[in-house]
C-alpha atoms as a PDB file:
ATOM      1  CA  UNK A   1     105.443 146.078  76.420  1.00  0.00           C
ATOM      2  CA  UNK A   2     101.821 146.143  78.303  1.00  0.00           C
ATOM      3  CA  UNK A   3      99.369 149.396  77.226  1.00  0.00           C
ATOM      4  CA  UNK A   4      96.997 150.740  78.659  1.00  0.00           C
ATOM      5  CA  UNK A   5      93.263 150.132  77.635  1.00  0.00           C
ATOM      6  CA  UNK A   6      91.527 153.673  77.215  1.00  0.00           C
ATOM      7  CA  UNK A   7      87.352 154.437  76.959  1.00  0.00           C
ATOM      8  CA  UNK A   8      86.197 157.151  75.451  1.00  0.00           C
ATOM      9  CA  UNK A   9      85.799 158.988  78.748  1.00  0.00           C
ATOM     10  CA  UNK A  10      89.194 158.740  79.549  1.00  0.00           C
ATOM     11  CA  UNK A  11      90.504 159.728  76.266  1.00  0.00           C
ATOM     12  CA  UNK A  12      88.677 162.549  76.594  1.00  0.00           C
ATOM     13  CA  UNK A  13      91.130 163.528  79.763  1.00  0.00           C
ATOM     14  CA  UNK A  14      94.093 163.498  77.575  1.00  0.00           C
ATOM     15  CA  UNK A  15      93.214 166.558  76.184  1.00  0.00           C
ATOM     16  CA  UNK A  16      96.513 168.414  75.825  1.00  0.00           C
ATOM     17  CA  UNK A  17      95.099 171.214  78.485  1.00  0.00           C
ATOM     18  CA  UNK A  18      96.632 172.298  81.255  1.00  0.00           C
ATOM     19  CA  UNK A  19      99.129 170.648  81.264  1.00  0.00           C
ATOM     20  CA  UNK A  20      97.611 167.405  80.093  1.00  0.00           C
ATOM     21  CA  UNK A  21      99.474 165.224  77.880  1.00  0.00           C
ATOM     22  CA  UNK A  22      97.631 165.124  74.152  1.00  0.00           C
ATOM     23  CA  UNK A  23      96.353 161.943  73.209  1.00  0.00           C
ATOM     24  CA  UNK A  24      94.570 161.135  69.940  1.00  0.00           C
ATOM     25  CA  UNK A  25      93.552 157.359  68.991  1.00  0.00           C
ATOM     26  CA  UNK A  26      93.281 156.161  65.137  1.00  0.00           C
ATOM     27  CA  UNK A  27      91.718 152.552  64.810  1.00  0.00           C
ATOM     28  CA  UNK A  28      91.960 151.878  68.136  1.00  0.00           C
ATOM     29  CA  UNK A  29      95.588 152.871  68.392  1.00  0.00           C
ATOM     30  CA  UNK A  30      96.119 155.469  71.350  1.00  0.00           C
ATOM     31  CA  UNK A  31      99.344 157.907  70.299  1.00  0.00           C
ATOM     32  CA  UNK A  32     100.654 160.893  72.461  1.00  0.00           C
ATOM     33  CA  UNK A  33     100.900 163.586  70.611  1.00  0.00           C
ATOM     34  CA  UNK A  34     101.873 166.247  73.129  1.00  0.00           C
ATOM     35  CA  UNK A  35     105.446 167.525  72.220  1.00  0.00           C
ATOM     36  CA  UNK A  36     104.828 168.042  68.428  1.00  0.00           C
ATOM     37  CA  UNK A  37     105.225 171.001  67.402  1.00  0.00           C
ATOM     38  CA  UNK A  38     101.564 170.677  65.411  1.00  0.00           C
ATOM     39  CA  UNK A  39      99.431 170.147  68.345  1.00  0.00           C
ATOM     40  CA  UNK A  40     100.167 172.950  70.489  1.00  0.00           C
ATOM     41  CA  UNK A  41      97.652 172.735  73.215  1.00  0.00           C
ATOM     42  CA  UNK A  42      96.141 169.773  72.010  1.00  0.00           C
ATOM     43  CA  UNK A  43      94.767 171.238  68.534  1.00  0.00           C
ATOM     44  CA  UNK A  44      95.984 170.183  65.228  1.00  0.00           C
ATOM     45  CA  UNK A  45      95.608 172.905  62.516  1.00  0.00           C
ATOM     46  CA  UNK A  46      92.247 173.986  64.164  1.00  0.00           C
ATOM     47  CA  UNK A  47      90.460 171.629  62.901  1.00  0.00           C
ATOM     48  CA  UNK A  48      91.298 168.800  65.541  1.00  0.00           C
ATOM     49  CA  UNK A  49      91.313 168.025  69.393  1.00  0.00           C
ATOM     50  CA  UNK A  50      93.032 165.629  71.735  1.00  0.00           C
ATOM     51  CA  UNK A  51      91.397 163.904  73.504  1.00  0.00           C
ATOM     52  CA  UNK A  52      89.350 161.890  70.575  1.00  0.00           C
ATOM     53  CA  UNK A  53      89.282 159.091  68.405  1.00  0.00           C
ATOM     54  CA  UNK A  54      90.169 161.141  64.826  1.00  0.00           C
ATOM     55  CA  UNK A  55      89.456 157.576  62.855  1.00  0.00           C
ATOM     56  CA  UNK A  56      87.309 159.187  60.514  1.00  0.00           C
ATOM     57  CA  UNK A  57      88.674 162.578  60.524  1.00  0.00           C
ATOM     58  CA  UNK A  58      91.908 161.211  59.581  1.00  0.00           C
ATOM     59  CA  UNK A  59      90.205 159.361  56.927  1.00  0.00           C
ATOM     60  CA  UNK A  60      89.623 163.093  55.216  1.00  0.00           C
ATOM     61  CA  UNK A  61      93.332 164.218  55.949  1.00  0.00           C
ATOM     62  CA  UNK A  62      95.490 165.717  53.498  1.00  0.00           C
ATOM     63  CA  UNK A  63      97.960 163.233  54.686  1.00  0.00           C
ATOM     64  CA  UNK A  64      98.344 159.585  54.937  1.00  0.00           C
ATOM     65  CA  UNK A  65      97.599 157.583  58.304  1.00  0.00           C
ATOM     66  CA  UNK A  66     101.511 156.494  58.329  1.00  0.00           C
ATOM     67  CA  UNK A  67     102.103 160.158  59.922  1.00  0.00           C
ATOM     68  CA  UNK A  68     100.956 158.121  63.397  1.00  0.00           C
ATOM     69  CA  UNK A  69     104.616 156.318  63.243  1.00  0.00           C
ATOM     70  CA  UNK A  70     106.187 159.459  64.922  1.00  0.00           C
ATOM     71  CA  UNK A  71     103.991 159.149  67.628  1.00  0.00           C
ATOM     72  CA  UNK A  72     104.254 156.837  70.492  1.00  0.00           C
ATOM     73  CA  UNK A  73     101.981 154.407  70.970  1.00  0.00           C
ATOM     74  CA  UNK A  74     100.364 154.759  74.550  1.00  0.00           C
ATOM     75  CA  UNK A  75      97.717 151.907  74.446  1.00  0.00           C
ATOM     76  CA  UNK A  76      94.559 151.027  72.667  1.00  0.00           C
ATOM     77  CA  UNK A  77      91.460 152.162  72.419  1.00  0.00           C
ATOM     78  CA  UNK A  78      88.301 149.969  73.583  1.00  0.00           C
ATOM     79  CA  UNK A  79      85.313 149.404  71.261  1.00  0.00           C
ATOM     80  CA  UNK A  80      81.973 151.186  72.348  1.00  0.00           C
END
């Protein structure tokens, strides 16, 4: 299956808003994240936003990475 390669610029347009899809990346890893239920409008427990790599604010989550599995995976993330 071929992904698609993502910058930080156009992460940033996946930012569950009108009508954009939510997309988050973790380690490089972009995941849509639009239909659950905990990212209404692209906002995770107010404390998050699509649209953004959340690699180190994951890293301070009361949860474990493994959460990501749910997602899809919609491609990667390129290195600045």
């Amino acid at each position: 299956m071929q992904t698609r390669r993502f910058n930080r610029e156009e992460l940033s347009r996946y930012d569950g808003k009108n009508g954009a899809p939510a997309y988050i990346a973790y380690e490089g890893v972009v995941y849509d994240v639009t239909r659950s239920f905990l990212w209404p409008d692209g906002e995770h427990q107010a404390f998050h936003a699509a649209g953004a790599d959340l690699t180190a604010s994951l890293r301070e989550a009361p949860h474990e990475s493994d959460v990501l599995t749910q997602f899809s995976i919609v491609g990667t993330l390129e290195a600045d």
